[in-house]
N, C-alpha and C. Protein backbone atom coordinates (compact mmCIF):
# COMPACT_ATOMS: atom_id res chain seq x y z
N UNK A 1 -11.56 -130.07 -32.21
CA UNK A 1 -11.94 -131.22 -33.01
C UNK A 1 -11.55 -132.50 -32.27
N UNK A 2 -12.97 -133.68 -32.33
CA UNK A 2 -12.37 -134.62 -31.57
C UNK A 2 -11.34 -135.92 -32.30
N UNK A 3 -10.64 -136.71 -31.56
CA UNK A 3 -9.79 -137.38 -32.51
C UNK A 3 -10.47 -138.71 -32.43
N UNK A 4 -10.54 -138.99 -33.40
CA UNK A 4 -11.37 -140.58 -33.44
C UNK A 4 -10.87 -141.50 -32.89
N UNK A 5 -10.85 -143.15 -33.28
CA UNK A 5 -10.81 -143.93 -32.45
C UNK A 5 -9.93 -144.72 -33.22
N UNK A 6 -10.44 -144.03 -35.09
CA UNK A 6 -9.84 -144.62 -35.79
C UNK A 6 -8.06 -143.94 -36.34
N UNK A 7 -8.38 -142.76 -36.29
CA UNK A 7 -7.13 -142.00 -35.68
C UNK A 7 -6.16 -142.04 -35.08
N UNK A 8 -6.74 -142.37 -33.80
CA UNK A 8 -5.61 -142.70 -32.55
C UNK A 8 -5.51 -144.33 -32.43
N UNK A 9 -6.01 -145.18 -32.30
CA UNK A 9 -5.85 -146.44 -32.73
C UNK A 9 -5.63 -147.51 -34.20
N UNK A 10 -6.55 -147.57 -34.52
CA UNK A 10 -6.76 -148.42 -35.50
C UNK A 10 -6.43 -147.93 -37.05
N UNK A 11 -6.00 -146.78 -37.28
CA UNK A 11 -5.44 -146.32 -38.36
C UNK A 11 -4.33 -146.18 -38.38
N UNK A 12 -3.26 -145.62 -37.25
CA UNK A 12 -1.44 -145.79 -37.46
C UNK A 12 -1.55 -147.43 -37.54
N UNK A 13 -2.10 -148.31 -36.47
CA UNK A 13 -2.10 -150.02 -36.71
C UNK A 13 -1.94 -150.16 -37.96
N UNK A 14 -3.07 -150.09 -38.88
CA UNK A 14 -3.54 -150.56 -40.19
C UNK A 14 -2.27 -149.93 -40.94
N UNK A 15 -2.19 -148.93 -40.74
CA UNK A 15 -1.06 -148.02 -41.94
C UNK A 15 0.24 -148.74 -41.46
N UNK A 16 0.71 -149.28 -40.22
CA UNK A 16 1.71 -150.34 -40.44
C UNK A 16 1.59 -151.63 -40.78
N UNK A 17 0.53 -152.23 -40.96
CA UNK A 17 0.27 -153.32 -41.57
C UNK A 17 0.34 -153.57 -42.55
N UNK A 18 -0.38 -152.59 -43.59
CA UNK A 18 0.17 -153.00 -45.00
C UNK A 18 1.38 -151.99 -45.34
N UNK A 19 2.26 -150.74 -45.05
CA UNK A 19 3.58 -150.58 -45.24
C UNK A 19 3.97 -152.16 -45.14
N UNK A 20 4.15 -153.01 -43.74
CA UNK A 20 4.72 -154.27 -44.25
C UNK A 20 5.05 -155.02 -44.72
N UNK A 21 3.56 -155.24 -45.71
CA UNK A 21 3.23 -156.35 -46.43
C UNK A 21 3.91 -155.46 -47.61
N UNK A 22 3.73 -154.32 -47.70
CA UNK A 22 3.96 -153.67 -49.32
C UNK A 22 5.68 -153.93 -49.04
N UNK A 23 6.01 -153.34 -48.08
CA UNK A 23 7.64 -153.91 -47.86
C UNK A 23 8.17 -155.22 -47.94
N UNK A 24 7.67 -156.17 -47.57
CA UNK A 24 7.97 -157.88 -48.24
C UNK A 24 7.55 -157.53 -49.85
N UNK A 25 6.77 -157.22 -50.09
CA UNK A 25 6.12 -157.25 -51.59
C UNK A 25 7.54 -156.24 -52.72
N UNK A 26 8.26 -155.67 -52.33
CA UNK A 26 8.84 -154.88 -52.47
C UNK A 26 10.45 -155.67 -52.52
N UNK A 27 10.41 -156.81 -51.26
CA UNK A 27 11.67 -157.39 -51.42
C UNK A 27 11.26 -158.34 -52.31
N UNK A 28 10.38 -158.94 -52.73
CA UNK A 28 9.77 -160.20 -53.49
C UNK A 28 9.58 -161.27 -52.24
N UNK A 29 9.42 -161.03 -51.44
CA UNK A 29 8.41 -162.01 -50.36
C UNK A 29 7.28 -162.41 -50.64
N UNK A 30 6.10 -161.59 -50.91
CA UNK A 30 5.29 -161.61 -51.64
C UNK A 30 5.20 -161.52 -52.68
N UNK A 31 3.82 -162.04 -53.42
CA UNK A 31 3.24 -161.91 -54.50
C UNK A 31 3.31 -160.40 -55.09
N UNK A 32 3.61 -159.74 -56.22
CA UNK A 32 3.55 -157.77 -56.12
C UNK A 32 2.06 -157.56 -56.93
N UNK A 33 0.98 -158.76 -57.00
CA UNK A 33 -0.22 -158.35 -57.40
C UNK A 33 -1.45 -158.56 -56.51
N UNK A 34 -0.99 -158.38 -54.40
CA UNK A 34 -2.16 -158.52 -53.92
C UNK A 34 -2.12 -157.11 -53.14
N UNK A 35 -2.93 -157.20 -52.57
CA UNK A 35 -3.87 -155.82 -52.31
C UNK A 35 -3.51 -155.79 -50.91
N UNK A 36 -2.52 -154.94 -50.24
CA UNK A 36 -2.60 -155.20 -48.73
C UNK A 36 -3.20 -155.00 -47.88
N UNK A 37 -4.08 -153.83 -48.49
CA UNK A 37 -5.45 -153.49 -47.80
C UNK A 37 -6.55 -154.58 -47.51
N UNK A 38 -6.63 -155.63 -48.34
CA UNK A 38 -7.56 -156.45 -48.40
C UNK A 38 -7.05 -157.44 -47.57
N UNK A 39 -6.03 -158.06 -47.04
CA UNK A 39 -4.99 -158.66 -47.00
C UNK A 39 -5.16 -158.05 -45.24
N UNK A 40 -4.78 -157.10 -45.11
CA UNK A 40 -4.96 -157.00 -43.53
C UNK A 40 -6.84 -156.90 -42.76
N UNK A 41 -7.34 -156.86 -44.25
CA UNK A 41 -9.42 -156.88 -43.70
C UNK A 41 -9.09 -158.06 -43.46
N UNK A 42 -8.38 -159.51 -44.20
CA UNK A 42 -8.63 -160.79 -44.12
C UNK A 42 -8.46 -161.16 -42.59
N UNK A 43 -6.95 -160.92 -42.18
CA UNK A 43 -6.68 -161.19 -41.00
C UNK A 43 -7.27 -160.94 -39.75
N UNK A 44 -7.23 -159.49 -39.77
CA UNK A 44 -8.48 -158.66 -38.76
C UNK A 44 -9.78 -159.31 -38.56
N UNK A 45 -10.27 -159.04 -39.77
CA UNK A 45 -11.18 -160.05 -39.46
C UNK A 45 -11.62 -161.29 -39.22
N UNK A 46 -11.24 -162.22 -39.50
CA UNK A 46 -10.80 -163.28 -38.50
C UNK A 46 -10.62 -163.59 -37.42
N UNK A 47 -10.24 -162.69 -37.22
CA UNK A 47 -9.55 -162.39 -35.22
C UNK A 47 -11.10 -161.70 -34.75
N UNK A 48 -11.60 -160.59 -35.65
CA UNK A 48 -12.50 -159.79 -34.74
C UNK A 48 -13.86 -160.97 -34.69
N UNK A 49 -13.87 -161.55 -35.85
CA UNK A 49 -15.11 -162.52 -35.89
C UNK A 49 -14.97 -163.43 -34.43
N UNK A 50 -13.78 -163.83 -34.48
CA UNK A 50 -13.43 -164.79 -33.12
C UNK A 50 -14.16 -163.97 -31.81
N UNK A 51 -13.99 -162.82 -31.80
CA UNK A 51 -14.26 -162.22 -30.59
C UNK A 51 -14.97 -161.82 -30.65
N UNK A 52 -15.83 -161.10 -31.42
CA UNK A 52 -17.58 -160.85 -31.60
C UNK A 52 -18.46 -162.14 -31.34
N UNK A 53 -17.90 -163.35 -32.01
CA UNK A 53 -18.62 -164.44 -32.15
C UNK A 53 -17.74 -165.72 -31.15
N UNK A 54 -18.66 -165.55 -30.18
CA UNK A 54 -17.82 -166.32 -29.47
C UNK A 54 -17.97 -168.17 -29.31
N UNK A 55 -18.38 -168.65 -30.38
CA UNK A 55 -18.44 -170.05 -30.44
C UNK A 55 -17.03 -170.46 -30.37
N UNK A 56 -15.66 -169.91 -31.06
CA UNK A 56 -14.28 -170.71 -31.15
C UNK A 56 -13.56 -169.65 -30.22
N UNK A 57 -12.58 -169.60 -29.38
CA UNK A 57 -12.26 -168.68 -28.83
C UNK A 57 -10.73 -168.20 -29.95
N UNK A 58 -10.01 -167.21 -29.53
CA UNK A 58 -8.85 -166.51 -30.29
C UNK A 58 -8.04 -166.60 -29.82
N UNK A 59 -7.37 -167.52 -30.23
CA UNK A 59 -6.27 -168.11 -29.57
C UNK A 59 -4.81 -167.96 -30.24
N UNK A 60 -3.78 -167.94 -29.93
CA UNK A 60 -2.25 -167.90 -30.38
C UNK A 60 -2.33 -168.90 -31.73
N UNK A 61 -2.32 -169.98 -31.29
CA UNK A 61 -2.22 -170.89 -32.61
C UNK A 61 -3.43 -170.88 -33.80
N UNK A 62 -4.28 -170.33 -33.17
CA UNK A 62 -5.42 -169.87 -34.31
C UNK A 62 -4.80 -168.39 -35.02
N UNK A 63 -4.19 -167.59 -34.46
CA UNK A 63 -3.70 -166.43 -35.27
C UNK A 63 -2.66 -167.21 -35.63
N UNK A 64 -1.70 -167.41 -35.41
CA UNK A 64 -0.21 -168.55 -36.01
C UNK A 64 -0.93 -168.86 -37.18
N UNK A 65 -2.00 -170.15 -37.00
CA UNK A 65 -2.61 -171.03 -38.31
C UNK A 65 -3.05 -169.58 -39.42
N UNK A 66 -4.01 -168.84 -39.08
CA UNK A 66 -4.25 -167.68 -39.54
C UNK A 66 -3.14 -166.97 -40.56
N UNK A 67 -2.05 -166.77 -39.91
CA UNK A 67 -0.90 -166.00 -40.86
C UNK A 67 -0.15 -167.16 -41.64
N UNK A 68 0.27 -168.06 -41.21
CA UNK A 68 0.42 -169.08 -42.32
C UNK A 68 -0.25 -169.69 -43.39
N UNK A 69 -1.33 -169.96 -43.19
CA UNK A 69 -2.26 -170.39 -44.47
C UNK A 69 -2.05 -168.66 -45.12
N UNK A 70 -2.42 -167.81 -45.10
CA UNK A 70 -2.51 -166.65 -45.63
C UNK A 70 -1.12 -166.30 -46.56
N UNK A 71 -0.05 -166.48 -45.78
CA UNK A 71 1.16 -166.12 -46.29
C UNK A 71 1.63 -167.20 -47.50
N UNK A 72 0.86 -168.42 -47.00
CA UNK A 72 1.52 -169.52 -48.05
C UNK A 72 0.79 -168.72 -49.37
N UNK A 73 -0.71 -168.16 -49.24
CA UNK A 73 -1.25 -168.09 -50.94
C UNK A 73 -0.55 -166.87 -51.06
N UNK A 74 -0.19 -165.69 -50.65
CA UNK A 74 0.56 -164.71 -50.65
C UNK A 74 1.84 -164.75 -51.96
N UNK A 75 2.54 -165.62 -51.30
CA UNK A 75 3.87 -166.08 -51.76
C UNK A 75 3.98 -166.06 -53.40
């Protein structure tokens, strides 16, 4: 059986991404009524749009700006 892509990459990623968020959510960092699943599509995507679509490039302070605006509605 072959192992996917989503398997070996992009699924342990994701499955530590929201453990995270559910872990702040858990200390009261977060909000305990958002969805972390949805919550790491937001970010990701963002980033992947940047790089599919290459009019703005993906840059450090664009992911920085990215997790801060996000985290402030989080909160």
């Amino acid at each position: 059986m072959e192992v996917t892509d989503r398997e070996r990459y992009s699924g342990p990623r994701r499955a530590l991404a929201v453990e995270t968020l559910t872990r702040a959510m858990a200390r009261g960092q977060l909000r305990a009524d958002i969805d972390p699943e949805s919550v790491v599509d937001q970010l990701w995507g963002a980033c992947y749009h940047r790089l599919l679509i290459a009019d703005l490039p993906l840059t450090e302070d664009f992911a920085r700006t990215l997790v801060d605006n996000l985290v402030r509605g989080l909160r």
